[in-house]
Protein backbone atom coordinates (compact mmCIF):
# COMPACT_ATOMS: atom_id res chain seq x y z
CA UNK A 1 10.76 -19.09 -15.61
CA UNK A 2 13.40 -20.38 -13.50
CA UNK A 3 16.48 -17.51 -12.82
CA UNK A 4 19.81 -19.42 -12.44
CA UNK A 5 23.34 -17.80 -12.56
CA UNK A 6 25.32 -19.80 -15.67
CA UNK A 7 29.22 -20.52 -14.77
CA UNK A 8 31.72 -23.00 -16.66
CA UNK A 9 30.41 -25.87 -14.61
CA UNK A 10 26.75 -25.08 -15.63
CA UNK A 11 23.84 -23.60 -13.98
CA UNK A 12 23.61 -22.40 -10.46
CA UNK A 13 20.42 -21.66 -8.37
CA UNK A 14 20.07 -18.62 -6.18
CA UNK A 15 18.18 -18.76 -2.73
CA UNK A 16 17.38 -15.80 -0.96
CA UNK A 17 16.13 -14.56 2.39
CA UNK A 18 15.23 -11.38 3.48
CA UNK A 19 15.03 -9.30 6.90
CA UNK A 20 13.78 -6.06 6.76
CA UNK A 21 13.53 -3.80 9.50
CA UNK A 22 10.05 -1.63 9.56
CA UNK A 23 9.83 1.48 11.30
CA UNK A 24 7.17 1.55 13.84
CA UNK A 25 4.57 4.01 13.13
CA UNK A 26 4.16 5.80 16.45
CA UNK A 27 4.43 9.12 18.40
CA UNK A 28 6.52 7.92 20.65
CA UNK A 29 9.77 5.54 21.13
CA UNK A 30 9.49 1.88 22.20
CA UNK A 31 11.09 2.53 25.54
CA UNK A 32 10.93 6.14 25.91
CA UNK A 33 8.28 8.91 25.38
CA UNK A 34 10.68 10.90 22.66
CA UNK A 35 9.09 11.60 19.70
CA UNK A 36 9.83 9.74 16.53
CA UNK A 37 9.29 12.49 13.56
CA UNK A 38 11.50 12.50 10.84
CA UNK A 39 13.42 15.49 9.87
CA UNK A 40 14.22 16.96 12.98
CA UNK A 41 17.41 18.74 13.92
CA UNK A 42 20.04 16.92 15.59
CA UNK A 43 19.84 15.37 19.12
CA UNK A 44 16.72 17.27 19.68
CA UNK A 45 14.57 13.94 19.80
CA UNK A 46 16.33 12.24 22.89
CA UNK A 47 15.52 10.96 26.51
CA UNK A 48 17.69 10.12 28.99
CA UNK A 49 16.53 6.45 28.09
CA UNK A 50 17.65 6.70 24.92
CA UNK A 51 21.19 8.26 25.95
CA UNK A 52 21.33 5.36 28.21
CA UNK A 53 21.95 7.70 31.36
CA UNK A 54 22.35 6.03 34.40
CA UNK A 55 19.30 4.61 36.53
CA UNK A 56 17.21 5.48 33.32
CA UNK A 57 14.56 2.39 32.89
CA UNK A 58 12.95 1.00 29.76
CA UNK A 59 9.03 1.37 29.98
CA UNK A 60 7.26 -0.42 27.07
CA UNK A 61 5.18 1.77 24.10
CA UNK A 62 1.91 -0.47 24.25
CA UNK A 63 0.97 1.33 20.54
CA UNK A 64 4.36 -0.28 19.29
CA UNK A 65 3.12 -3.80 20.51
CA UNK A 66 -0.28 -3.29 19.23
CA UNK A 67 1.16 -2.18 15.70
CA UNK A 68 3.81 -5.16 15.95
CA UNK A 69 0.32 -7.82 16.47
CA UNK A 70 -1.47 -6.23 13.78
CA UNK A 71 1.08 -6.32 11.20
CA UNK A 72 1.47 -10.39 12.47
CA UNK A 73 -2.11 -10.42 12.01
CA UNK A 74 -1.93 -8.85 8.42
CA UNK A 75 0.81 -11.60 7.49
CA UNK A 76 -1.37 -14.06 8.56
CA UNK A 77 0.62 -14.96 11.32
CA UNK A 78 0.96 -16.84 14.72
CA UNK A 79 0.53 -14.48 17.49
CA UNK A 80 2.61 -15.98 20.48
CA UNK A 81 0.94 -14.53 23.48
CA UNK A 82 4.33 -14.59 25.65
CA UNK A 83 7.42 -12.49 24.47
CA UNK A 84 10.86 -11.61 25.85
CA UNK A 85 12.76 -8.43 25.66
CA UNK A 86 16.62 -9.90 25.48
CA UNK A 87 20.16 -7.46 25.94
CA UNK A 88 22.47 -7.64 22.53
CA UNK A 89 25.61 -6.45 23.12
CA UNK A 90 27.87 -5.08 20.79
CA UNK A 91 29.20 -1.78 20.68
CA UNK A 92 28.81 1.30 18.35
CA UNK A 93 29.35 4.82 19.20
CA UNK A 94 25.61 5.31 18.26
CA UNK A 95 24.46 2.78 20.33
CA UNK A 96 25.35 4.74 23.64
CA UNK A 97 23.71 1.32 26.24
CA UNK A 98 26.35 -0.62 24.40
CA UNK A 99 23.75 -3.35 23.66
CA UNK A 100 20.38 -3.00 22.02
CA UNK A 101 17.05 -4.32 23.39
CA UNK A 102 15.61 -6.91 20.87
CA UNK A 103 13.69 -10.47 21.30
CA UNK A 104 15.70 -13.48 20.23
CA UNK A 105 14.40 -16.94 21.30
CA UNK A 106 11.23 -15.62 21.65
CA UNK A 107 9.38 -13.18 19.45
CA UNK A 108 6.14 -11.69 19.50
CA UNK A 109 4.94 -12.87 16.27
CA UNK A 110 5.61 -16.26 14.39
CA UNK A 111 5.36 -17.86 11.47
CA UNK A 112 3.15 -16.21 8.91
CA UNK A 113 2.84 -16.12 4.92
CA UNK A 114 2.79 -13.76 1.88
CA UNK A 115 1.50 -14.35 -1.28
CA UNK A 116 3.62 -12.56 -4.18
CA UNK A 117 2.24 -12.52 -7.80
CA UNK A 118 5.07 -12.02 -10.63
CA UNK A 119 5.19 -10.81 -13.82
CA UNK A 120 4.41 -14.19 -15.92
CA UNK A 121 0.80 -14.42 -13.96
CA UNK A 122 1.66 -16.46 -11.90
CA UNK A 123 1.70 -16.45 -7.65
CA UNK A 124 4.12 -17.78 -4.89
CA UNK A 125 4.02 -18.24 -1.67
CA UNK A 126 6.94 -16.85 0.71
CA UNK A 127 6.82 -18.15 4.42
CA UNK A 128 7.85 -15.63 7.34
CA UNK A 129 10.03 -17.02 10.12
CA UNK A 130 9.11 -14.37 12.83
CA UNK A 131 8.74 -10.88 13.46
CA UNK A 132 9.88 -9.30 16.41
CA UNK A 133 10.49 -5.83 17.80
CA UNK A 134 13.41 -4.32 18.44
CA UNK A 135 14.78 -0.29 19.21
CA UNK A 136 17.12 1.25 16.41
CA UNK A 137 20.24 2.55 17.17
CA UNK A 138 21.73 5.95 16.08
CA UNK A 139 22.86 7.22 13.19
CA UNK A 140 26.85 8.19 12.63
CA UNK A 141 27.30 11.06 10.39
CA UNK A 142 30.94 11.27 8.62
CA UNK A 143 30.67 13.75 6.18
CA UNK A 144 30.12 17.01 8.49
CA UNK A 145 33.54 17.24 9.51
CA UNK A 146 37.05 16.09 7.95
CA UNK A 147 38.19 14.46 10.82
CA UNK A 148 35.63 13.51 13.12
CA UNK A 149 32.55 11.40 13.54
CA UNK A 150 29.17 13.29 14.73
CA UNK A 151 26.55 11.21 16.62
CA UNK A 152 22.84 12.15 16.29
CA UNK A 153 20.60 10.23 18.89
CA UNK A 154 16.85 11.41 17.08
CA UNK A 155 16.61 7.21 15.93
CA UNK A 156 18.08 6.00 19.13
CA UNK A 157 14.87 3.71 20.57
CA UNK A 158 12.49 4.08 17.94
CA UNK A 159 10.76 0.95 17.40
CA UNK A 160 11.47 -1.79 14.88
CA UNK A 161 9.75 -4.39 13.52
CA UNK A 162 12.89 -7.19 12.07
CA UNK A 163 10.42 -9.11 9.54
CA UNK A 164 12.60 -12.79 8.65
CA UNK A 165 11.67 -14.15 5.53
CA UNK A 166 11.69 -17.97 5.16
CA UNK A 167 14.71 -18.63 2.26
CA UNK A 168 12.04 -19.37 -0.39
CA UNK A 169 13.45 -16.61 -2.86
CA UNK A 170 14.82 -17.91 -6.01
CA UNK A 171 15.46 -14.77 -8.08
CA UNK A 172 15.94 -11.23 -7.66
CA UNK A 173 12.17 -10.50 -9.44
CA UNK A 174 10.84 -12.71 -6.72
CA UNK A 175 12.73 -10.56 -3.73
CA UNK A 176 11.61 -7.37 -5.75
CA UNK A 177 8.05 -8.33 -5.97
CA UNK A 178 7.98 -9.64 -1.93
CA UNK A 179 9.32 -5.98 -0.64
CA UNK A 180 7.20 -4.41 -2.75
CA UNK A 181 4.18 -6.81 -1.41
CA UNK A 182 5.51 -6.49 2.36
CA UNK A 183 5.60 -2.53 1.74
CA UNK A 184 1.72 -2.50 0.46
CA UNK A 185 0.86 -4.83 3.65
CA UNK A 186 2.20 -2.45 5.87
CA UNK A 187 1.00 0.89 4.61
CA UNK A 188 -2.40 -0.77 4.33
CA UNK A 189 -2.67 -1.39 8.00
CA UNK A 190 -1.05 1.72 8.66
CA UNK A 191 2.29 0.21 10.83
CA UNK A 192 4.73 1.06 8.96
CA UNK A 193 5.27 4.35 5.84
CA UNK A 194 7.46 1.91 3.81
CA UNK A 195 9.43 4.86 2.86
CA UNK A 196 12.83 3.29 2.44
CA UNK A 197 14.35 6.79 1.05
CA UNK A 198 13.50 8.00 4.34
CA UNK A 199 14.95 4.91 6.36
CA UNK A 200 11.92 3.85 8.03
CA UNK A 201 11.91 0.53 5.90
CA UNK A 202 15.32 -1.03 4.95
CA UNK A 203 16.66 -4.61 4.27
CA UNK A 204 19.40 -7.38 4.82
CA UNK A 205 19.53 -9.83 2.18
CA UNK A 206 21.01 -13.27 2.47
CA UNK A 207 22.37 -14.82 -0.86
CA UNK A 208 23.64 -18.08 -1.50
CA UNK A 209 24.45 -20.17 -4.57
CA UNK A 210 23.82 -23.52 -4.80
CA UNK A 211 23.85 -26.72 -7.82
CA UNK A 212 20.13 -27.30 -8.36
CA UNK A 213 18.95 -30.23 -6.07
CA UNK A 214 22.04 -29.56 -3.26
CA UNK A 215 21.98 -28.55 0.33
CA UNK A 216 22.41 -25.28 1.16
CA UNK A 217 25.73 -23.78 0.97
CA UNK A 218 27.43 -20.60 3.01
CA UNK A 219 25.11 -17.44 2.82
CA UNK A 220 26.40 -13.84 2.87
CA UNK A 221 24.16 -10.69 4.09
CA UNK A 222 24.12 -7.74 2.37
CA UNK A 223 23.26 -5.31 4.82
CA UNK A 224 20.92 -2.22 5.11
CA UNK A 225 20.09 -2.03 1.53
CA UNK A 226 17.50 0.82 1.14
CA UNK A 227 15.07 0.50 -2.61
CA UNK A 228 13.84 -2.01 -3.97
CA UNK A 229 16.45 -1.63 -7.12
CA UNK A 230 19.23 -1.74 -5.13
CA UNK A 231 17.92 -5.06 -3.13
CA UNK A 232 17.77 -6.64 -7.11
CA UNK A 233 20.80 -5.47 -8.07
CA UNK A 234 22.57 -6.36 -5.08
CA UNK A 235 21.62 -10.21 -5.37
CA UNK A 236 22.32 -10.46 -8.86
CA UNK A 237 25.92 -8.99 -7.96
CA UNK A 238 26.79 -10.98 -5.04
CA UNK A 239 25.45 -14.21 -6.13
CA UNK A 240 27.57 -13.61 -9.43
CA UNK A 241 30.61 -13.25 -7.08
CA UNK A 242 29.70 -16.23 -5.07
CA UNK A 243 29.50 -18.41 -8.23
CA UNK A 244 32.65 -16.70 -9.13
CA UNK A 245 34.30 -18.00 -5.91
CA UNK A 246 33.50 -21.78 -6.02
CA UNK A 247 34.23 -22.03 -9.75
CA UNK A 248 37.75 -20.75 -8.86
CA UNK A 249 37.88 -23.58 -6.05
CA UNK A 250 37.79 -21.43 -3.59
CA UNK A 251 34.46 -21.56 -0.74
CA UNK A 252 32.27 -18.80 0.34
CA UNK A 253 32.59 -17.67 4.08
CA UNK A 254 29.49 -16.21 5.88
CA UNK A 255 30.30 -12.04 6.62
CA UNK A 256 28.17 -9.03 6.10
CA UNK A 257 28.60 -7.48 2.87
CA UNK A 258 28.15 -3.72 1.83
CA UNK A 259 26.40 -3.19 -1.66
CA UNK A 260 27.88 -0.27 -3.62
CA UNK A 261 25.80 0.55 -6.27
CA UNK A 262 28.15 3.32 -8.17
CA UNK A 263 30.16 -0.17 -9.23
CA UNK A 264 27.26 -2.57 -9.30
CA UNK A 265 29.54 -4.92 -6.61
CA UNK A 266 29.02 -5.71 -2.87
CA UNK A 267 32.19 -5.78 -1.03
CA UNK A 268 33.07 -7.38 2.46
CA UNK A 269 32.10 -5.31 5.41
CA UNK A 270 32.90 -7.59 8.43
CA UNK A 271 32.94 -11.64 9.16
CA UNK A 272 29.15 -12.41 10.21
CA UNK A 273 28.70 -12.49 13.80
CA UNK A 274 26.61 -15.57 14.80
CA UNK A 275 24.33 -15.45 17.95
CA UNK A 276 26.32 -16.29 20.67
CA UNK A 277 28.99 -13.25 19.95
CA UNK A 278 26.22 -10.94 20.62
CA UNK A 279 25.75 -12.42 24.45
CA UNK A 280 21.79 -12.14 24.05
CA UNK A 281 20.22 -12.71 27.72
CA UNK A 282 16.72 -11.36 29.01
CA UNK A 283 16.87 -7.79 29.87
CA UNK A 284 16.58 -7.79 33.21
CA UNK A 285 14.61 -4.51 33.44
CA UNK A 286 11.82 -6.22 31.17
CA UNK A 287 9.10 -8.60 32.30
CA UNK A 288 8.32 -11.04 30.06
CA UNK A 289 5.40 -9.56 27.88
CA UNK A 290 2.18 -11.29 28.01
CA UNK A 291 -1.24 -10.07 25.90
CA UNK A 292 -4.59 -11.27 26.40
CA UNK A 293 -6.12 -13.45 24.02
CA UNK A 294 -9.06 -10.94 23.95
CA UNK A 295 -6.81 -7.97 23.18
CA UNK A 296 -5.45 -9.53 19.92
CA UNK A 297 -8.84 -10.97 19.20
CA UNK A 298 -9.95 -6.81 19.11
CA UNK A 299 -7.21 -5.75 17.01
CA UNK A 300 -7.65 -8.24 14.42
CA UNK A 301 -11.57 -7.21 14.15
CA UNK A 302 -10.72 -4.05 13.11
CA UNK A 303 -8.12 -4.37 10.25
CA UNK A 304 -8.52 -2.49 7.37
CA UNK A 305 -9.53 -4.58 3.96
CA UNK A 306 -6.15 -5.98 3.11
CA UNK A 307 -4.37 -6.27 -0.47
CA UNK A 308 -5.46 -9.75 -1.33
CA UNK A 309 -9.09 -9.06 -0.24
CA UNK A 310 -9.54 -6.08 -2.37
CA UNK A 311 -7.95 -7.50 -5.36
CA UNK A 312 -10.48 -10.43 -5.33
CA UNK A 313 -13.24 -8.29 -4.29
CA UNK A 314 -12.38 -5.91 -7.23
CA UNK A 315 -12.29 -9.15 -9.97
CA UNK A 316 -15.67 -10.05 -8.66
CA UNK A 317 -17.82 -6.59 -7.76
CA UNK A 318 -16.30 -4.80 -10.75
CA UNK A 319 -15.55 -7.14 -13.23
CA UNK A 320 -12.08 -6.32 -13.33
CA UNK A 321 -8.58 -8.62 -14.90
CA UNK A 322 -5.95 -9.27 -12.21
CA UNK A 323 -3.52 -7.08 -13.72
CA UNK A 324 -6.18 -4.02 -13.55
CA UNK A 325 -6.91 -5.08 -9.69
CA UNK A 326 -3.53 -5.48 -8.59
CA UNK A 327 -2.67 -2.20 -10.11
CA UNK A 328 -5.03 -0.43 -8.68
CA UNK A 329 -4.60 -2.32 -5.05
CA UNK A 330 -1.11 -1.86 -4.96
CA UNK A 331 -1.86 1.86 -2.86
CA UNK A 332 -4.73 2.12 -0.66
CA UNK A 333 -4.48 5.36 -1.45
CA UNK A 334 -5.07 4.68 -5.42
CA UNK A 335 -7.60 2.04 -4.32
CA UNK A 336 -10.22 4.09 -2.55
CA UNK A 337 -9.63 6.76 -5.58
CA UNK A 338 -10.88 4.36 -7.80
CA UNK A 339 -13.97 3.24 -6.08
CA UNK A 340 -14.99 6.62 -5.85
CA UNK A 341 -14.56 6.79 -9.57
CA UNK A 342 -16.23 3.73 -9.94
CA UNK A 343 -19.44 3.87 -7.64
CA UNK A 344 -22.49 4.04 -10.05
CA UNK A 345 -20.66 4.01 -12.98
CA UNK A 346 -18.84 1.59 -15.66
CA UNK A 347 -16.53 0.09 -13.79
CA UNK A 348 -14.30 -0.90 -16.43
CA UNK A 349 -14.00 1.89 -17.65
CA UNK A 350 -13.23 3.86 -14.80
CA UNK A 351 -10.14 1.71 -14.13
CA UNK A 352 -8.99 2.43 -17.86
CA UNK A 353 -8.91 6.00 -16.99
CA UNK A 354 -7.54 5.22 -13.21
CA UNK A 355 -4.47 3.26 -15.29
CA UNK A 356 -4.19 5.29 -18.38
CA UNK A 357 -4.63 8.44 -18.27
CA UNK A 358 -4.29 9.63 -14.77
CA UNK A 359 -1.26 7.20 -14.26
CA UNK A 360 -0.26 8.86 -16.95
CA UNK A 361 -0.58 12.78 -15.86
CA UNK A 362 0.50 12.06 -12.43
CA UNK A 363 3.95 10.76 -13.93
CA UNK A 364 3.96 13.68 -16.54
CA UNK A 365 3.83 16.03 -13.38
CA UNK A 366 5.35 14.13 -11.08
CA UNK A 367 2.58 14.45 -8.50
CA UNK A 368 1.18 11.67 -6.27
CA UNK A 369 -2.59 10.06 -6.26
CA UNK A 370 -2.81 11.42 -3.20
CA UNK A 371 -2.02 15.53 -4.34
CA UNK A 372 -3.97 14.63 -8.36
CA UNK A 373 -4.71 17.40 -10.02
CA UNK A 374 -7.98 15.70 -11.45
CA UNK A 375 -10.16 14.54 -8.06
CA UNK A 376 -11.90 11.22 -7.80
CA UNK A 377 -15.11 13.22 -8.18
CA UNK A 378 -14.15 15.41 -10.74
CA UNK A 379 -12.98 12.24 -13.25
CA UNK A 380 -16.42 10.68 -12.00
CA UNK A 381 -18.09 13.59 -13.70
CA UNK A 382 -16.00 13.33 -16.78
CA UNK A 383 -16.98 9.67 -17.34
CA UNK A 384 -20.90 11.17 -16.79
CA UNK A 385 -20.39 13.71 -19.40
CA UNK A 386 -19.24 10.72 -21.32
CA UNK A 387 -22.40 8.44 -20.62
CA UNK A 388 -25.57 11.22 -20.74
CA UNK A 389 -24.03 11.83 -24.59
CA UNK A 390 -22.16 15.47 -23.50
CA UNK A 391 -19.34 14.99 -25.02
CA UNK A 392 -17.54 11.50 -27.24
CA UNK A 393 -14.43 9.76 -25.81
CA UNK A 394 -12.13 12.14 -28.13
CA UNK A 395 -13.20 15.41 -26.94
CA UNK A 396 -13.44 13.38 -23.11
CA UNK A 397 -9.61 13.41 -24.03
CA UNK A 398 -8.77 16.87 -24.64
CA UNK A 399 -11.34 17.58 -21.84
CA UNK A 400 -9.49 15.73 -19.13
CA UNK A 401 -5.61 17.61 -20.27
CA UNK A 402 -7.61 20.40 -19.24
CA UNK A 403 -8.99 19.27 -16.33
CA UNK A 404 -5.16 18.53 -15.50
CA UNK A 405 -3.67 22.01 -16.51
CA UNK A 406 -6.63 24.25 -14.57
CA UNK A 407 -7.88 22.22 -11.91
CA UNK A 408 -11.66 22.88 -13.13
CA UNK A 409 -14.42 20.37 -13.48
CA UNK A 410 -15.55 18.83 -16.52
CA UNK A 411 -18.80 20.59 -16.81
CA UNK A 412 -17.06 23.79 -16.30
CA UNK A 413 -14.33 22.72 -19.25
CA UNK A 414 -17.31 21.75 -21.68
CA UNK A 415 -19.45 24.72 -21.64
CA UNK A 416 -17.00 27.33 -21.44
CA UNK A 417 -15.23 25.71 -24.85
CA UNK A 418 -17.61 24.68 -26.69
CA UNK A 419 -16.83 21.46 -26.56
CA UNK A 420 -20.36 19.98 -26.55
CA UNK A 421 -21.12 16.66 -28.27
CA UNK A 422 -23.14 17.18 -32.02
CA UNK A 423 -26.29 15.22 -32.23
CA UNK A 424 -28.19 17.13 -34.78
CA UNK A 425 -28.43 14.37 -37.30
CA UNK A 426 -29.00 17.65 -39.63
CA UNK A 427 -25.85 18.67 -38.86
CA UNK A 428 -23.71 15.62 -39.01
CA UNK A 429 -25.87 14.73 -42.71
CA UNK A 430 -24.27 18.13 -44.03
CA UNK A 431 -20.91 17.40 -42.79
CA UNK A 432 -20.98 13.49 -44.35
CA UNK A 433 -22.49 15.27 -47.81
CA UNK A 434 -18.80 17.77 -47.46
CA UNK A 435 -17.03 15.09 -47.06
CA UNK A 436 -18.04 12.53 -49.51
CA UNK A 437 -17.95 15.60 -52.10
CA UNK A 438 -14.18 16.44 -51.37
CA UNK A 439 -13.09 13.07 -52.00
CA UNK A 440 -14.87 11.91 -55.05
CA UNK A 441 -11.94 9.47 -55.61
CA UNK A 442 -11.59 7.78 -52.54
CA UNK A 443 -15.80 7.34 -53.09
CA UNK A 444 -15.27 5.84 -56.62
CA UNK A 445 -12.98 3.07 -54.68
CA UNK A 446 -15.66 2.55 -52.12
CA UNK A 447 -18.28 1.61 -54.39
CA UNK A 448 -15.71 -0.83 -56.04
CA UNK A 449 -15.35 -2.90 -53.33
CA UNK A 450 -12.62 -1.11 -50.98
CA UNK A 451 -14.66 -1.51 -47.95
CA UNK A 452 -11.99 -0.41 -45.89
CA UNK A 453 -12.42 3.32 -46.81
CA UNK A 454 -15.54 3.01 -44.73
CA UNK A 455 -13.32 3.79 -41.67
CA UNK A 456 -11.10 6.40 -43.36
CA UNK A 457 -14.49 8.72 -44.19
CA UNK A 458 -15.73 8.42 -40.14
CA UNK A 459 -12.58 10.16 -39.48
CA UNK A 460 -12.72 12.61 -42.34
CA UNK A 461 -16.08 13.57 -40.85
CA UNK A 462 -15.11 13.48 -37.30
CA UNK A 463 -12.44 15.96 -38.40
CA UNK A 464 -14.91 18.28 -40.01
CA UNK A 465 -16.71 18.59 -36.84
CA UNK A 466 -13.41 18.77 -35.07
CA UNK A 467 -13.96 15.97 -33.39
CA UNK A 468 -17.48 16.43 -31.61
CA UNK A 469 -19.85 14.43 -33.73
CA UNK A 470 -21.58 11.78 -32.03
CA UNK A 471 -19.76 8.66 -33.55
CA UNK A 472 -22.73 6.60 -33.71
CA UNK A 473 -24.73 9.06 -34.89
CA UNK A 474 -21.85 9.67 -37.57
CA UNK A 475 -21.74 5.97 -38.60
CA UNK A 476 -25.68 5.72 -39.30
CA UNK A 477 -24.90 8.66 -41.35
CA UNK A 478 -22.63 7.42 -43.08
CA UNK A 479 -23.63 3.87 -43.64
CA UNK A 480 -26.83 5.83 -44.98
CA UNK A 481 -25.28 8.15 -47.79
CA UNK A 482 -22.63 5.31 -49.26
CA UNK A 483 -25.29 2.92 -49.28
């Protein structure tokens, strides 16, 4: 379905880029051997590269340009073999150098791809510009004193990766559904934690409006926007204002926008700088940097299954729908807790109790896959319980809310309960016999021709043997005393 904005003049067509900046996962800076944890107090996370002392020199993090050619590698991208480190200068009172090291004309990592599936079913391709690293600057804090400014220096030099989206966004579901993509990539080959609450992943979005069929017009960026939410909401609003503006007769001019989302509006922040204000030339303390073919050939052979791999592979070892796979691919970590579910059983069903009900608990509790209060093993045993005849799906039900509450196993949960499954056909024939007694009325329309009922006295009896009988077991039964 294709998203257009509607004004007095008729539709109008939304393109999108995006550049989000990726924190580096690594133990140390990209110049500087300060450490890179988050949470730590104030200042206490700085070298004298990073407070730009004088005579300090950069020294490259070789981890940081490994992580920077496997995540190119995981965006199936070109790798360009020669980089440059370039100066841009602007100045901040957290950016103590007065210009921040980044690569400009030429990156370490080209153009690559990403294939985004939507909510209709269907898939799109996004193209990637570039990636290339860069350090972060400070942070300003404003709200620890009523008059002054505090600097803290702990994100001064970590390493970035700027990932440039080609602008082949059309709606805010398609921008939603490439972060979200991007973020899986990355925490998959374990470069970046994706966790924009924390900072470490954040984005600049580029809006324009445009009649369909027409060049592009002015863009605006909408800077540092940190969920996925806000990154929606934020294009929706500003291409709203855009369409606003030319309907008026008035034009769009390129600055950096802030997005408040209190007020649901972005508002201007600054005029856009364009390259050239930034005085980019090559750092001078850099070399150019230059990889071996060989090295990138090694990194690539050891990336981890990606996304798109294991969603295929799960359609076509398990049997699997998209929608199930791409559920359950969407977190390596809720990947590799359903194969372990999985392994020598049905597969099908495991991922409707992967989806269902321990989606379901986790949200109830508000606990990650990762800290489940049902194990990969332990649900494994609950679907065996299931399969030898133990217990029916009903009682597997009750079984597993237990499992969730106590943190016990399955087994432990059936015996100790009494939950075990009824087969004695001796058994179930008395219950039927109660049952078809009690309602002698509801038999008398049965043997008229209200087949219906049929399903009405399986659940009478199920009752009367609060819920353990062995449903097929019941059904013969059943089928045997109306007949």
């Amino acid at each position: 379905m294709t998203y257009t904005i509607d004004g007095s003049s008729g539709a109008w067509e939304v393109v999108i880029g995006l550049e989000v900046h990726a924190q580096v996962i690594s133990r140390a800076k990209l110049f500087s051997g300060a450490a890179t944890a988050f949470g730590a107090g104030p200042n206490t996370q700085v070298s004298f590269v990073d407070a730009a002392f004088p005579g300090m020199l950069p020294v490259i993090n070789r981890e940081c340009v490994a992580q920077a050619v496997r995540t190119g590698l995981g965006l199936a991208a070109h790798i360009n073999l020669v980089s440059r480190f370039d100066r841009k200068n602007y100045f901040y009172a957290d950016l103590p150098a007065g210009y921040q090291i980044s690569q400009y004309e030429h990156p370490i990592v080209g153009a690559g791809r990403i294939a985004i599936e939507l909510a209709d079913g269907s898939t799109k391709e996004i193209g990637v510009t570039r990636l290339h690293l860069e350090q972060d600057a400070g942070k300003s804090l404003h709200d620890q004193h009523p008059t002054k400014s505090y600097i803290d220096l702990n994100r001064a030099g970590v390493a970035l990766m700027e990932i440039v989206s080609e602008p082949d966004l059309r709606s805010p579901e398609e921008a939603g559904a490439y972060l979200r993509k991007l973020r899986t990539i990355l925490r998959y080959l374990g470069t970046c934690d994706g966790n924009m609450e924390e900072g470490s992943m954040r984005a600049d979005v580029n809006v324009s409006v445009r009649k369909p069929g027409e060049a592009f017009r002015t863009r605006c960026e909408v800077k540092n926007v940190n969920s996925v939410r806000f990154v929606m909401q934020a294009i929706e609003a500003e291409a709203k204002r855009q369409v606003a503006v030319w309907e008026d007769g008035g034009s769009v001019g390129q600055e950096t926008r802030l997005y408040d989302p209190a007020r649901g509006e972005t508002r201007s922040m600054r005029s856009k700088e364009d390259a050239h204000d930034y005085r980019y030339f090559p750092d001078p303390d850099l070399l150019p940097l230059v990889l071996e073919e060989a090295w990138v050939t090694e990194l690539g052979r050891h990336l981890p299954e990606l996304p798109d791999a294991k969603r295929a592979r799960f359609m076509r070892e398990y049997g699997l729908p998209a929608y199930d796979s791409a559920v359950l691919v969407a977190e390596q970590a809720t990947a590799d807790f359903y194969e372990t579910v999985a392994k020598g059983r049905d597969a099908r069903l495991a991922a409707n109790w992967v989806i269902g009900d321990l989606f379901a608990a986790l949200n109830r509790t508000g606990r990650g896959i990762e800290d489940s209060p049902v194990s990969a093993a332990s649900l494994g045993g609950l679907l065996d319980l299931m399969a030898d005849g133990t217990i029916n799906g009903r009682i597997a039900k009750d079984v597993f809310e237990a499992m969730v509450e106590t943190g016990a196993d399955a087994a432990t949960i059936v015996a100790q309960r009494g939950l075990r499954q009824v087969t004695d056909t001796g058994a179930i024939d008395a219950a039927v016999a109660q049952v078809l007694a009690a309602q002698a009325d509801k038999l008398a329309e049965y043997r008229a021709g209200k087949d219906k009922l049929f399903g009405f006295f399986v659940g009478q009896v199920m009752k009367a043997m609060a819920g353990k009988g062995n449903p097929a077991l019941v059904n013969e039964a059943l089928k045997k005393a109306l007949g």
